[in-house]
Protein backbone atom coordinates (compact mmCIF):
# COMPACT_ATOMS: atom_id res chain seq x y z
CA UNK A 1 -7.58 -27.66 -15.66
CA UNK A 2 -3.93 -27.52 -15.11
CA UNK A 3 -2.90 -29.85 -12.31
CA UNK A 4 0.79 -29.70 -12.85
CA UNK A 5 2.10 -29.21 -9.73
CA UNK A 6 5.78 -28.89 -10.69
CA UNK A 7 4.67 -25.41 -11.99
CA UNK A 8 3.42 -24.32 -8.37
CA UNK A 9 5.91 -21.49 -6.54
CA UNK A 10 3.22 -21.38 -3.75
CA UNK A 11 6.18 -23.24 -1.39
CA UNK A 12 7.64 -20.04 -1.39
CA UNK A 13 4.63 -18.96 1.22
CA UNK A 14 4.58 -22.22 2.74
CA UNK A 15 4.12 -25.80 2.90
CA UNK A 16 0.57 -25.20 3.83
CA UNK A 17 0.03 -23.44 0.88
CA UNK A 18 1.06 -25.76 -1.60
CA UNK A 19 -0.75 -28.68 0.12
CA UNK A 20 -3.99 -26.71 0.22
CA UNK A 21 -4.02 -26.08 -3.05
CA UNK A 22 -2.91 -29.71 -4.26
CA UNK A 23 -5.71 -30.90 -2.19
CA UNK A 24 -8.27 -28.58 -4.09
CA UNK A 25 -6.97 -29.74 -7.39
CA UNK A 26 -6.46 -33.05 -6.79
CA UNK A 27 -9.62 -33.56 -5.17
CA UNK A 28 -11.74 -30.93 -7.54
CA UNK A 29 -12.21 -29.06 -5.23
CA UNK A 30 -11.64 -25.50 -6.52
CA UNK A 31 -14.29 -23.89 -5.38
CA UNK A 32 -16.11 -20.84 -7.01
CA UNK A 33 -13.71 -18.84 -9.47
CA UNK A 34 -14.69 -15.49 -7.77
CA UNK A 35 -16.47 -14.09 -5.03
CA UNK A 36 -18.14 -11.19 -6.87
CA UNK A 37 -18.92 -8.11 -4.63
CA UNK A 38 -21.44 -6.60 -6.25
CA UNK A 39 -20.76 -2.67 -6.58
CA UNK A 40 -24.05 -1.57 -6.28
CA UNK A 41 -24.02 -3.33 -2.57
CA UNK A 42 -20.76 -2.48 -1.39
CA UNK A 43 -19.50 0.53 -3.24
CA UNK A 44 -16.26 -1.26 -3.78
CA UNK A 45 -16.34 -3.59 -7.02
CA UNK A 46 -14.06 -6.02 -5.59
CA UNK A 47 -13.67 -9.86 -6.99
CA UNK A 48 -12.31 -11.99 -4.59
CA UNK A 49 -10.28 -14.87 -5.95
CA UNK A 50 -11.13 -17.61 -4.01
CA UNK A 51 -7.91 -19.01 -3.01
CA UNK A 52 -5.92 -17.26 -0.25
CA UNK A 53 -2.18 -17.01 0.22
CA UNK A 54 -0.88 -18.65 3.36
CA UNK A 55 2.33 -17.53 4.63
CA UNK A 56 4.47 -19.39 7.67
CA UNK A 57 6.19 -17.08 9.76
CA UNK A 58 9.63 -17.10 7.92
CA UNK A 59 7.37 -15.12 5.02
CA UNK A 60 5.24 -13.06 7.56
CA UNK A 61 8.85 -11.96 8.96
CA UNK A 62 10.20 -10.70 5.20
CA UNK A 63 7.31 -9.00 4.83
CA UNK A 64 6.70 -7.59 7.69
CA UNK A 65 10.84 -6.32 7.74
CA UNK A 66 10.68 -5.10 4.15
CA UNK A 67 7.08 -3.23 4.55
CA UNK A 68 8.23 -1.52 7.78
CA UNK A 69 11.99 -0.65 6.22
CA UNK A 70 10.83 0.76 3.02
CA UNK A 71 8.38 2.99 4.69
CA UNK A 72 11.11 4.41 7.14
CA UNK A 73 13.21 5.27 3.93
CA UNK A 74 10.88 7.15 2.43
CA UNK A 75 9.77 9.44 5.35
CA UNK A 76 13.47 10.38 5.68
CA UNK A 77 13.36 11.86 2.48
CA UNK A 78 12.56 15.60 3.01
CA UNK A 79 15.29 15.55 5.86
CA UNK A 80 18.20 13.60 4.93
CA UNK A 81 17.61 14.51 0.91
CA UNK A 82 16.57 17.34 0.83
CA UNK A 83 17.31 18.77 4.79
CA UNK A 84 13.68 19.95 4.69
CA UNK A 85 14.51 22.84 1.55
CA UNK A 86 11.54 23.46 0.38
CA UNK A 87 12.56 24.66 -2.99
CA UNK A 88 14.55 21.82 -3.88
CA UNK A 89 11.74 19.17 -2.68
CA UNK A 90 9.39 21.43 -4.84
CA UNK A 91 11.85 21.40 -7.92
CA UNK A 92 12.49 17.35 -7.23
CA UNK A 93 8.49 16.78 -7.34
CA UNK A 94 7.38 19.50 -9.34
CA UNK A 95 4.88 20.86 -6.48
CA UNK A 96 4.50 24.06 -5.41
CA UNK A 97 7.44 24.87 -2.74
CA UNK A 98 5.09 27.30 -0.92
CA UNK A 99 2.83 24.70 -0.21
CA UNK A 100 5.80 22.16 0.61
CA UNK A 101 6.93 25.04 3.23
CA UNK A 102 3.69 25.69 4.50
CA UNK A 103 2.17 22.25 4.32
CA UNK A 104 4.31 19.01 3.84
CA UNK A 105 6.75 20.54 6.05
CA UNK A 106 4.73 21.78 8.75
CA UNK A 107 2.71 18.22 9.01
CA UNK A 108 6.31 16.59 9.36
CA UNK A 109 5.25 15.65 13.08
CA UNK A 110 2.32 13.26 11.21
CA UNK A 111 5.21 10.98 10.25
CA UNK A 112 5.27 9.10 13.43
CA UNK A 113 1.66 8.44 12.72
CA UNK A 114 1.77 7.60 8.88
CA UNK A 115 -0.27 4.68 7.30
CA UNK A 116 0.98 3.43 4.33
CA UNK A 117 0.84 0.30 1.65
CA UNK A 118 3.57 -0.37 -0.18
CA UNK A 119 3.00 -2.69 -3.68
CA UNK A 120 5.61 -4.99 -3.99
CA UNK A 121 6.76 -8.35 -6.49
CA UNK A 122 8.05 -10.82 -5.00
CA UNK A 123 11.33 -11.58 -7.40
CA UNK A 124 13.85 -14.52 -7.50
CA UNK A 125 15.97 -12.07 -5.80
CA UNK A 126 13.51 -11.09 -3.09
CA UNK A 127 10.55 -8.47 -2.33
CA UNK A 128 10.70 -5.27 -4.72
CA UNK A 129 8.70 -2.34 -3.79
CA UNK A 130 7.80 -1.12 -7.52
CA UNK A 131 5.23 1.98 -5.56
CA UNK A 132 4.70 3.26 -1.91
CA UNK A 133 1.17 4.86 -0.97
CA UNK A 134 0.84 6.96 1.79
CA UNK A 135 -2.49 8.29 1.74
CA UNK A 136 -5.06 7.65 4.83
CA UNK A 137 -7.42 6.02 1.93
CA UNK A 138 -5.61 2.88 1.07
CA UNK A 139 -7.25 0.59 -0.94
CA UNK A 140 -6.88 -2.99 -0.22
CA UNK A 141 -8.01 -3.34 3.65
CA UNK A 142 -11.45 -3.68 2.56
CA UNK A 143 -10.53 -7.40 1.57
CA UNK A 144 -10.73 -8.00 5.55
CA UNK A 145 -14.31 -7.25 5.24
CA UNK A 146 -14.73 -10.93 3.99
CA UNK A 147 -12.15 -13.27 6.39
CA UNK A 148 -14.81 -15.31 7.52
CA UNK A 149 -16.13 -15.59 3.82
CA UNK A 150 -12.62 -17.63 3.65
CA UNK A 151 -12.35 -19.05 6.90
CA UNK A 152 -16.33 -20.62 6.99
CA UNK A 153 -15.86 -22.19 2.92
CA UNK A 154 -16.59 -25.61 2.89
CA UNK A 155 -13.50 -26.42 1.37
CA UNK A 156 -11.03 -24.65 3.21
CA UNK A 157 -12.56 -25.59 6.31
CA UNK A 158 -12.30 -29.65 5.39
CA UNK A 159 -8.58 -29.05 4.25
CA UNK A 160 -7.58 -27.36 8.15
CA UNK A 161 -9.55 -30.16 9.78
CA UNK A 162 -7.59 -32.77 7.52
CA UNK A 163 -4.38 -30.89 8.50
CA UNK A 164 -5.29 -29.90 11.83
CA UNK A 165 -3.90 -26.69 10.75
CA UNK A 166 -5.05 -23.55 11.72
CA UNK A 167 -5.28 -19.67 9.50
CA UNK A 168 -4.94 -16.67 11.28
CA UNK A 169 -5.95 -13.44 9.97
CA UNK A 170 -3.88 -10.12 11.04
CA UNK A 171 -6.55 -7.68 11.00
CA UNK A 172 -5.24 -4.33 9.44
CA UNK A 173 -8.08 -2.38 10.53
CA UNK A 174 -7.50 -3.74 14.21
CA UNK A 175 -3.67 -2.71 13.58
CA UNK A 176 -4.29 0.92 12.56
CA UNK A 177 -6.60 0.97 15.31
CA UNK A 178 -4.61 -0.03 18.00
CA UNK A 179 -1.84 2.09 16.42
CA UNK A 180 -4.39 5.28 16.90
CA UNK A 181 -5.43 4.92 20.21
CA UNK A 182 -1.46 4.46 21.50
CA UNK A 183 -0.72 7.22 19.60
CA UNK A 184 -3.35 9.54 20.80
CA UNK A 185 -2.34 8.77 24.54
CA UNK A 186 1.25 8.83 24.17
CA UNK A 187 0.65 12.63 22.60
CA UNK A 188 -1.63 14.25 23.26
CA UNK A 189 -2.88 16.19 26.54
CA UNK A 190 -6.08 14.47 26.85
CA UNK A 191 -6.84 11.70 29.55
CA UNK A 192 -11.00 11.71 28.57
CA UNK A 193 -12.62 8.62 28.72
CA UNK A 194 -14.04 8.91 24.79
CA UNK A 195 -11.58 9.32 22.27
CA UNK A 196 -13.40 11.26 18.91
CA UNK A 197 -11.68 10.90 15.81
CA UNK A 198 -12.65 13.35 12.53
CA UNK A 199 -12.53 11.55 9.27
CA UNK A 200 -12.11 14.43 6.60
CA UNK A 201 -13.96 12.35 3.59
CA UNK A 202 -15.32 15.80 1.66
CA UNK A 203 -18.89 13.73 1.86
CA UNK A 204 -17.69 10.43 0.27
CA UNK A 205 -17.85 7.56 2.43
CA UNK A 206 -21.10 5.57 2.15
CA UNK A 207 -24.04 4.53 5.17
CA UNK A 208 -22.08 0.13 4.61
CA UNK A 209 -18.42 2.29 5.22
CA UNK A 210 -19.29 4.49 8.01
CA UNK A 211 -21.18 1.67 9.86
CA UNK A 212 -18.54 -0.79 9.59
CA UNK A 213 -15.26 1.35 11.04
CA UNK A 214 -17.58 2.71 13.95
CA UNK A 215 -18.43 -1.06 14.70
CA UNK A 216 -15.01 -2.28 14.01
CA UNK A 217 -13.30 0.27 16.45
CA UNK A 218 -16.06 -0.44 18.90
CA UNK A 219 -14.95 -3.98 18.92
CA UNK A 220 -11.44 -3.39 18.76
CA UNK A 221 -12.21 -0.57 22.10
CA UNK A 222 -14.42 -3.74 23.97
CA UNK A 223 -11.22 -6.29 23.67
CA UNK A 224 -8.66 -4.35 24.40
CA UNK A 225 -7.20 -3.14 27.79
CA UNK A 226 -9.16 0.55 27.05
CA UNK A 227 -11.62 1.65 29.05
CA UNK A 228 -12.88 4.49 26.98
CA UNK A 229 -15.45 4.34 24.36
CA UNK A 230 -14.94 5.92 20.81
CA UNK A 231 -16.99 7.11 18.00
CA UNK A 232 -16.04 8.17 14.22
CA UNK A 233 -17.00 11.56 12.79
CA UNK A 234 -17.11 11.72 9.02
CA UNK A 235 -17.92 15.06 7.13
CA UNK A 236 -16.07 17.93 5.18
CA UNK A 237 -13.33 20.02 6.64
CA UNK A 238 -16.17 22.88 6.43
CA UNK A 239 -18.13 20.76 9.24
CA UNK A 240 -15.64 21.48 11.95
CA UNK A 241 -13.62 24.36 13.15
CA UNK A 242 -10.73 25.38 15.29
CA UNK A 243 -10.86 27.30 18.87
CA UNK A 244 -7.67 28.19 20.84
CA UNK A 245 -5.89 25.21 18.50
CA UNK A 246 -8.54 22.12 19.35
CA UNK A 247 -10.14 21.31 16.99
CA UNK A 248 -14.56 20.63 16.82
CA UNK A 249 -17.55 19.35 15.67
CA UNK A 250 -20.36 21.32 17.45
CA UNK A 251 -19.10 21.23 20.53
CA UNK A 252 -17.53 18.01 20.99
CA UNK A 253 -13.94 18.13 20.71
CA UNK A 254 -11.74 16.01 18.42
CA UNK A 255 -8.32 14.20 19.40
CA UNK A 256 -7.52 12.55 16.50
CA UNK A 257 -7.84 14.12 12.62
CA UNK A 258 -7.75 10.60 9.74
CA UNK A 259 -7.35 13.20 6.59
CA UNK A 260 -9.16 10.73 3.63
CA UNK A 261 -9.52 14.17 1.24
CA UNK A 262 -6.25 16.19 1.63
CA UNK A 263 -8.16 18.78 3.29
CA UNK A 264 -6.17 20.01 6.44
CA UNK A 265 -5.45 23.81 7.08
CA UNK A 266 -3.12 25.62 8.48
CA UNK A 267 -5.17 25.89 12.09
CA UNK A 268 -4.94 22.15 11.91
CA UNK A 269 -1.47 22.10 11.64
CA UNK A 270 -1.21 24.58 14.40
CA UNK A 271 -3.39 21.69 16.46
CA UNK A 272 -0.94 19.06 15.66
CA UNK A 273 2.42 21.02 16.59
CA UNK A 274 0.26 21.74 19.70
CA UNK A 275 -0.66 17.95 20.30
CA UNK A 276 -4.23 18.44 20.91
CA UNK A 277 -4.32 16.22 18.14
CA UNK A 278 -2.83 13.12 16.64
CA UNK A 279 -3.24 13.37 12.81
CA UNK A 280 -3.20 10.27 10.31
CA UNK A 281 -1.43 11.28 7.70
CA UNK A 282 -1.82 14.89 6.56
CA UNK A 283 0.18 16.80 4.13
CA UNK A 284 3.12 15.26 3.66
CA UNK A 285 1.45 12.42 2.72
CA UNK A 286 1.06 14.31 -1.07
CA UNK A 287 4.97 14.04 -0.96
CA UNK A 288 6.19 11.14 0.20
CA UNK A 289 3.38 9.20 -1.63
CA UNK A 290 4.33 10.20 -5.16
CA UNK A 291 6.54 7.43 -7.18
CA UNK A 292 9.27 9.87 -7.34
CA UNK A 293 9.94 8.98 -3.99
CA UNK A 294 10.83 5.39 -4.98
CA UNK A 295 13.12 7.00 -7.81
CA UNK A 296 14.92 9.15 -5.15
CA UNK A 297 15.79 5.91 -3.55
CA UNK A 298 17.27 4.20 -6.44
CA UNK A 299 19.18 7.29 -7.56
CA UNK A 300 20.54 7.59 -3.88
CA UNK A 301 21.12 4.27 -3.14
CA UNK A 302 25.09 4.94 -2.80
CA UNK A 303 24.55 8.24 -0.79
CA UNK A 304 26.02 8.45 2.18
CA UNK A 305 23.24 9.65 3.82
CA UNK A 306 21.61 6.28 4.37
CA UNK A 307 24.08 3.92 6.54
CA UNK A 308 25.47 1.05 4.65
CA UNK A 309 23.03 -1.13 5.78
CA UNK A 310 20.33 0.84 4.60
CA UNK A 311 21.78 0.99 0.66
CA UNK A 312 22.29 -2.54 1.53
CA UNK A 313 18.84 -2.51 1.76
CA UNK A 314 17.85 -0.02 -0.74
CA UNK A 315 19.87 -2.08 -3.72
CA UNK A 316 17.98 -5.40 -2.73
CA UNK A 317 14.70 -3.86 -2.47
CA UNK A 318 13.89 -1.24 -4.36
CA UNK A 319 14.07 -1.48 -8.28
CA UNK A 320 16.14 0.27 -10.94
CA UNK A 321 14.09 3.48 -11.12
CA UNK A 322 14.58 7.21 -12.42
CA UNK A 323 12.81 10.25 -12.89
CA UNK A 324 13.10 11.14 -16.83
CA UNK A 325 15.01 13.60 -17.62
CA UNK A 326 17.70 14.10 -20.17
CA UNK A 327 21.14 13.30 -19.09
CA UNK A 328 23.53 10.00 -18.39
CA UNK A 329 22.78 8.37 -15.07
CA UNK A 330 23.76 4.87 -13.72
CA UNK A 331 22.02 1.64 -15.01
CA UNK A 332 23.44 -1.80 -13.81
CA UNK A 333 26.97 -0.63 -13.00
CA UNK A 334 27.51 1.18 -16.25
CA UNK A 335 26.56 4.80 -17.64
CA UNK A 336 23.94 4.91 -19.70
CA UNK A 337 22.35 8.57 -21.49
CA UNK A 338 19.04 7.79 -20.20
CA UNK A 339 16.34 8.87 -22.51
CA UNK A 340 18.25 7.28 -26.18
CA UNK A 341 18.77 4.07 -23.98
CA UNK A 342 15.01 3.85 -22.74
CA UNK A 343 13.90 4.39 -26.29
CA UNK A 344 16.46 1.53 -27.73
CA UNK A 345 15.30 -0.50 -24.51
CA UNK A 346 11.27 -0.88 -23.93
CA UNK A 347 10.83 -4.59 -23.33
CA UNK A 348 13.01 -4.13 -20.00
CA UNK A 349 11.03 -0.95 -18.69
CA UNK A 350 8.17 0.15 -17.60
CA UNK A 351 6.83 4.18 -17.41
CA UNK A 352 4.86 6.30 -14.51
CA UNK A 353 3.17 9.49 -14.73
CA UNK A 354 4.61 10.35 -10.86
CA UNK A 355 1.01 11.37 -9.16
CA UNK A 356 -1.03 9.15 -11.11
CA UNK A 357 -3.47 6.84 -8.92
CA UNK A 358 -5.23 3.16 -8.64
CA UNK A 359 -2.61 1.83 -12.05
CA UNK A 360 -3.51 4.62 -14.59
CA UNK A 361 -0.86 5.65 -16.58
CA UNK A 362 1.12 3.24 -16.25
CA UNK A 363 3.00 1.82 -19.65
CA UNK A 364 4.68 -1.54 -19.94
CA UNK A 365 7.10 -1.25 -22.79
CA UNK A 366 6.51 -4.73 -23.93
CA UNK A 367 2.88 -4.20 -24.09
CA UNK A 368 3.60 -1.13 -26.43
CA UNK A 369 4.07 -0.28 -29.87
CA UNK A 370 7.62 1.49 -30.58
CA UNK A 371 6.17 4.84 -31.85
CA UNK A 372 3.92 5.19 -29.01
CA UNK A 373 6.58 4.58 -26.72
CA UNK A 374 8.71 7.22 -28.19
CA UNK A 375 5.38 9.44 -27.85
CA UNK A 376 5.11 8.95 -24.56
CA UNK A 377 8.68 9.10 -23.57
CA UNK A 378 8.83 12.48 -25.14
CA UNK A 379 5.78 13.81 -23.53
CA UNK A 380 7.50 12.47 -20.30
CA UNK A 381 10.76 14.57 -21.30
CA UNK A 382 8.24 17.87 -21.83
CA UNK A 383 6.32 17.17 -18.47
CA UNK A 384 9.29 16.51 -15.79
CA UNK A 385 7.31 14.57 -13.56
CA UNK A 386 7.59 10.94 -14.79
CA UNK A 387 9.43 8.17 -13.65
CA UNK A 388 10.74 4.91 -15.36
CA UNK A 389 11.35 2.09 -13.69
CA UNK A 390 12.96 -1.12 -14.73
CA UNK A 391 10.23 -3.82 -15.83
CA UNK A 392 10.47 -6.93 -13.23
CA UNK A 393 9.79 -10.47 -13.53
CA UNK A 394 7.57 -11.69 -10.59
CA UNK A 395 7.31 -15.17 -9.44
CA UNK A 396 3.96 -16.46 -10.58
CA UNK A 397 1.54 -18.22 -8.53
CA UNK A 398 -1.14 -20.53 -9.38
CA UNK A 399 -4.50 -18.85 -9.10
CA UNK A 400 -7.98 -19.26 -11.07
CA UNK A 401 -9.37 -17.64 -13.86
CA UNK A 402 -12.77 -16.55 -14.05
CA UNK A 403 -13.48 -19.79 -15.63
CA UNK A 404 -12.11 -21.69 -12.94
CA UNK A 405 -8.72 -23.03 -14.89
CA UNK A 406 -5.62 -23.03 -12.59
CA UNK A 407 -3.07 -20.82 -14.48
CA UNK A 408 0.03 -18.99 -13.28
CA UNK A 409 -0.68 -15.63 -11.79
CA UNK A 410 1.72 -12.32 -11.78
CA UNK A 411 0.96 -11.21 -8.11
CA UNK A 412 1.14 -7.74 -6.23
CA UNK A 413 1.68 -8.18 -2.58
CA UNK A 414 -0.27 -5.31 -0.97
CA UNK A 415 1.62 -4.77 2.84
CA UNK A 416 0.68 -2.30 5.03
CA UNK A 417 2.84 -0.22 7.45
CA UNK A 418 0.99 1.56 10.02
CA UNK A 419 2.96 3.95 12.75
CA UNK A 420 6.19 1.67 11.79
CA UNK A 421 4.20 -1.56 12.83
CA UNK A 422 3.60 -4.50 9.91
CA UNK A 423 -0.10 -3.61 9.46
CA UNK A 424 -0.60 -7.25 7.27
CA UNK A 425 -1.62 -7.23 3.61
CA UNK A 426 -3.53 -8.31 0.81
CA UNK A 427 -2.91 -9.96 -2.89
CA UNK A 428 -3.90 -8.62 -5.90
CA UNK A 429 -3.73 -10.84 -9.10
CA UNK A 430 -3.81 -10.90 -12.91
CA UNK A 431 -3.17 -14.31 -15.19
CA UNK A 432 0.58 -13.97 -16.56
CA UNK A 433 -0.64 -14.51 -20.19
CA UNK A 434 -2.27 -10.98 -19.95
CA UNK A 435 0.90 -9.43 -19.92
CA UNK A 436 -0.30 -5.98 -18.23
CA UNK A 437 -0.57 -4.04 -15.29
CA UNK A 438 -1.74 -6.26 -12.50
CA UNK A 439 -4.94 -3.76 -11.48
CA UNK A 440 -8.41 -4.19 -11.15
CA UNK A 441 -9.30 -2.13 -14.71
CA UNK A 442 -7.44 -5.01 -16.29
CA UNK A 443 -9.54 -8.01 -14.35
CA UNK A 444 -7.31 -8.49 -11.61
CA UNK A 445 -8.84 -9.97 -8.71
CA UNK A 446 -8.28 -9.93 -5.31
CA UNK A 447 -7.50 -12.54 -2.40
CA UNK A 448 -6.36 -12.49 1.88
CA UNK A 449 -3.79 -13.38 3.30
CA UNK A 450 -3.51 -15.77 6.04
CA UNK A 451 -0.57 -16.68 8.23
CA UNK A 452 -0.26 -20.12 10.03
CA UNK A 453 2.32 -21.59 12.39
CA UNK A 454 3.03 -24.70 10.32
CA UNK A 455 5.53 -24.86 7.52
């Protein structure tokens, strides 16, 4: 076991952190490797790694600034790009500019109400958001099904008491929730003492799933200042239907649309321009979501259509990264002809099909034979839809293995931003030695976060 604490970045998070997991190594402690979730149970095939992260509130203010700021950026795309042209946001994207017009466009008002994650490395030079996903589905809050697996551990427990230290857990689903409900009375029409919310989940989402966010908002309705009850209706768009723009199920009317399938119609548009309904996210969430919006970003980072304290923020935050396509562009203050130097050049990059999901497609170049990346950088020439980004060295943190060994970690830090609020996060990590894509297809395993008011 590696118990060379000199090799340890977890200070970065917090003094807490480092001295809980001293403690476990200098003590033995290290508890199991994993907690296995078993998919057959849950429907989720998570791992849990068994440490947590622990950030003080200097941390839990970064991310919580650079989560919330990244996520403004991007839903000012379509307007301060673009000014909401259709064609040229279907040209950028390579999506259909009738559905842009008709769609994306018409669902802008959903962009007060957006949930989002953004995945970012934490760098030398700060937080990097390398990807920004805006659907309603985001994986990663599930890890708060299993705080009190943390918090009740034997061993974490004995190293709080012997620090007289306390964990606190921000509660994303409790976030979004509360998020919901103020949105739904600040805009829509409806005073009722029941608020009914339509989850669009084409049929997906399992008895464990469906049980657990009707009990969780229940719980979240019960402690808060709300008098009114609420209840979750899951089905296919096809189980509900619009009359004089409300929208139903039966006869019970909805005031709130979560959109898990990318299902919503034009008559539920027309409900959300007529707020009878608050909808989480909707249309525009195809956009915005797709990496190219991180690449519009990097390429506009100098446009004077962010303030200067946005491209402040834009250069410190969000990485080198540009759609492929042939021509010179700008690469660390010097012009570069973009596809000969990415082919010269694939140690320091990394390549994105643009709509690809959960870490498919995605191509480190140092992982990568030299003909393949050629291959794949001509395909990405041919297809117009790609992005490269450049390939960045996260700090590593000391997690465990599956056989229990201590080892430095490359770490995503999952944050969520929900109606512009910091909606708290999760990690996701892989053992640096892998060198690949920190994902669960590759082994990665999962952890919470906790916050604490100590150092």
């Amino acid at each position: 076991m590696n118990t060379n604490t000199k090799t340890f970045n977890q200070k970065r998070l917090s003094e807490t952190s480092y001295r809980m997991i001293t403690h476990f190594l200098n003590t033995g402690s290290t508890l199991r490797n994993a907690y296995s979730i078993p998919k057959e149970d849950y429907n989720m095939g998570l791992h849990l790694q068994a440490w947590p992260a622990v950030i003080n509130k200097e941390k839990k203010t970064e991310f919580s600034d650079v989560a919330v700021g990244v996520s403004k950026l991007i839903k000012a795309i379509p307007e301060r790009i673009f000014n909401c042209d259709a064609k040229k946001i279907g040209e950028y994207y390579k999506i259909d500019s009738d559905y842009i017009e008709s769609f994306a466009l018409r669902g802008m008002k959903s962009l007060d109400y957006m949930s989002a994650r953004g995945d970012f490395i934490d760098t030398e030079d700060g937080l990097k958001c390398i990807e920004y996903n805006m659907e309603s589905n985001l994986g990663g809050w599930e890890v708060s099904l299993y705080k009190d697996i943390y918090l009740n551990d034997p061993f974490i427990k004995r190293f709080t008491s012997a620090e007289n230290t306390s964990l606190y857990y921000r509660d994303t689903m409790n976030i979004f929730f509360e998020e919901l409900v103020r949105e739904h009375i600040k805009n829509t029409k409806d005073s009722q003492s029941h608020i009914h919310i339509a989850l669009f989940d084409e049929g997906h989402t399992g008895d464990m799933v469906k049980n657990f966010l009707n009990n969780k908002l229940h719980q979240f309705l019960v402690k808060s200042e709300h008098s009114f009850g609420g209840t979750i209706h899951f089905g296919d768009i096809s189980e509900f239907h619009v009359k004089e723009n409300n929208l139903y199920q039966n006869q019970i009317k909805m005031n709130v649309v979560i959109d898990f399938g990318y299902q919503v119609s034009q008559e539920i548009l027309n409900c959300l321009n007529e707020n009878s309904i608050v909808l989480f996210n909707g249309p525009i969430s195809t956009l915005l979501g797709n990496k190219l919006s991180i690449s519009l970003l990097s390429e506009n980072e100098t446009n004077p259509v962010f303030t200067e304290e946005e491209q402040a923020f834009i250069k410190k935050h969000i990485p080198w990264s540009r759609k492929i396509v042939v021509g010179k562009t700008q690469y660390k203050e010097e012009e570069i002809d973009l596809v000969p130097y990415i082919v010269s050049n694939k140690d320091q990059f990394v390549l994105k099909i643009s709509d690809s999901l959960s870490g498919d497609n995605i191509f480190l170049g140092s992982s990568v034979e030299q003909n393949k990346w050629e291959t794949l950088i001509e395909r990405a020439v041919s297809e117009k839809h790609w992005v490269v980004q450049e390939r960045l060295d996260s700090v590593s943190y000391m997690h465990l293995t599956h056989e229990s060994e201590s080892v430095p970690h490359d770490v995503i830090w999952g944050l969520f931003s929900i109606a512009d609020t910091y909606g708290g996060g999760f990690v996701r990590c892989l053992p640096r030695e892998k060198n690949a894509v920190v994902n669960r297809s590759k082994g990665a395993t999962e952890t919470i976060i906790f916050e604490t008011d100590s150092q």
